[in-house]
Protein backbone atom coordinates (compact mmCIF):
# COMPACT_ATOMS: atom_id res chain seq x y z
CA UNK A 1 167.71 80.31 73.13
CA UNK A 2 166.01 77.88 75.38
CA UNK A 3 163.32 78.95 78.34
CA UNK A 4 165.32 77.72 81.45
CA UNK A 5 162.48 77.96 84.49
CA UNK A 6 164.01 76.35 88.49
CA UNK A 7 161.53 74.52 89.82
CA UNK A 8 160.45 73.22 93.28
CA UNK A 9 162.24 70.23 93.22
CA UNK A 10 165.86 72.22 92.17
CA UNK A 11 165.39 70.78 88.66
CA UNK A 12 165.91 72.54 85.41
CA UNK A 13 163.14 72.47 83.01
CA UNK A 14 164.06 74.13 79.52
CA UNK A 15 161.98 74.31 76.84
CA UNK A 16 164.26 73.35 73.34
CA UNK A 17 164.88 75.13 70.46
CA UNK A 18 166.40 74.14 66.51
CA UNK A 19 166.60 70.70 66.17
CA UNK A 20 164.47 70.01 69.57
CA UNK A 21 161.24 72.25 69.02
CA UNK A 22 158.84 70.07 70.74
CA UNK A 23 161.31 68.54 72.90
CA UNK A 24 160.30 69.22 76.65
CA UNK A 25 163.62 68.31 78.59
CA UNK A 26 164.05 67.99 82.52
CA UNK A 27 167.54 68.82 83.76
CA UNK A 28 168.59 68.09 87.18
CA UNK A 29 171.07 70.67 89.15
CA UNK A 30 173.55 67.90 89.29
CA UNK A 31 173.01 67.03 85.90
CA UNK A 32 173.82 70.46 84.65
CA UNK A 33 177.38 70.30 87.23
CA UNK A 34 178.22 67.01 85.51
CA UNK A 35 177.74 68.64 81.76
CA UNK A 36 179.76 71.70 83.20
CA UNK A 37 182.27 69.64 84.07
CA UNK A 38 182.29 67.18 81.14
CA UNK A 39 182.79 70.41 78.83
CA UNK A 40 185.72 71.48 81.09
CA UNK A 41 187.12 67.56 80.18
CA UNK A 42 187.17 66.09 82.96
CA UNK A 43 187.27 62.52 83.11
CA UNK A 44 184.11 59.89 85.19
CA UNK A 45 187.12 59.75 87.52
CA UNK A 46 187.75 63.33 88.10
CA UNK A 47 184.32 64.48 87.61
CA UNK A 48 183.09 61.50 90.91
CA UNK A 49 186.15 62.93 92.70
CA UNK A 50 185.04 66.20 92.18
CA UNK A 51 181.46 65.68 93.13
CA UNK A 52 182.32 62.75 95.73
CA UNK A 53 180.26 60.18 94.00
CA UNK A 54 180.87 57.32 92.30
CA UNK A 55 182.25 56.49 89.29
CA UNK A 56 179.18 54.88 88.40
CA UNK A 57 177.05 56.69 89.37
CA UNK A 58 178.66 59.85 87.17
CA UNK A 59 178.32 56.97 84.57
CA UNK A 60 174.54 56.68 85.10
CA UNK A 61 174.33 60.93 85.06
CA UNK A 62 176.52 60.70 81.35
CA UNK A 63 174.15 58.03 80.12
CA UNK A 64 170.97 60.02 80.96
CA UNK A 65 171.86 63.07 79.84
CA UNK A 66 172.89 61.54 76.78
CA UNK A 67 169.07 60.01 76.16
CA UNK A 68 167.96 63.47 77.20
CA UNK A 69 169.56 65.11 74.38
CA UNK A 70 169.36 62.64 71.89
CA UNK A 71 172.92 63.01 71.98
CA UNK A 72 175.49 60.73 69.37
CA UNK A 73 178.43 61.05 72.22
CA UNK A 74 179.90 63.22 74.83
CA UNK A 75 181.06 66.28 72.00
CA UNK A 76 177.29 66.34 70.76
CA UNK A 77 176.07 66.62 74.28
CA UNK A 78 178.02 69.87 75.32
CA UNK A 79 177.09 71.45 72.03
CA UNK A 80 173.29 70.88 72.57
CA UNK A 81 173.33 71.40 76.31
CA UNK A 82 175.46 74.95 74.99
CA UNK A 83 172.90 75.29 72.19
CA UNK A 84 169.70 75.54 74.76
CA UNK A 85 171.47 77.62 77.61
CA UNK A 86 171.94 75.03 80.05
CA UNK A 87 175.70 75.95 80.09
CA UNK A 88 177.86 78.22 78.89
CA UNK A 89 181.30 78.48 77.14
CA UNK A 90 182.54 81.41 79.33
């Protein structure tokens, strides 16, 4: 499992575990709200609606969290975010 620590700044610093050992990844709290609700299958539409943002800018959130993880698409990204703790199945 992955060290999740809340910093100051409401960010999510986790320290990554298996295939991300030295891997040192930041999380923001609305990061982690648009993987919840990615895994959940929501839509960019439904997910900005949700949130009251943007479609883009949910697009911007998707695309960063993708580089985070070193993720190959939306699928892989859930099952690392699951992987390290920053969300949860249940």
């Amino acid at each position: 499992m992955g060290v999740i620590q809340i910093s100051k700044d409401d960010h999510l610093t986790l320290t990554q575990t298996e295939a991300f050992k030295t891997s040192l990844i930041v999380v923001s709290a609305r990061e982690v709200e648009v993987l919840q609700l990615i895994s959940r299958g929501l839509t960019v539409k439904e997910i900005a609606e949700e949130l009251h943002l943007s479609t883009h800018t949910i697009i911007s959130h998707k695309k960063n969290l993708v580089e985070k993880f070193d993720a190959r698409n939306a699928i892989d990204l859930i099952v690392k975010a699951i992987k390290v703790s920053v969300i949860s199945v249940f």
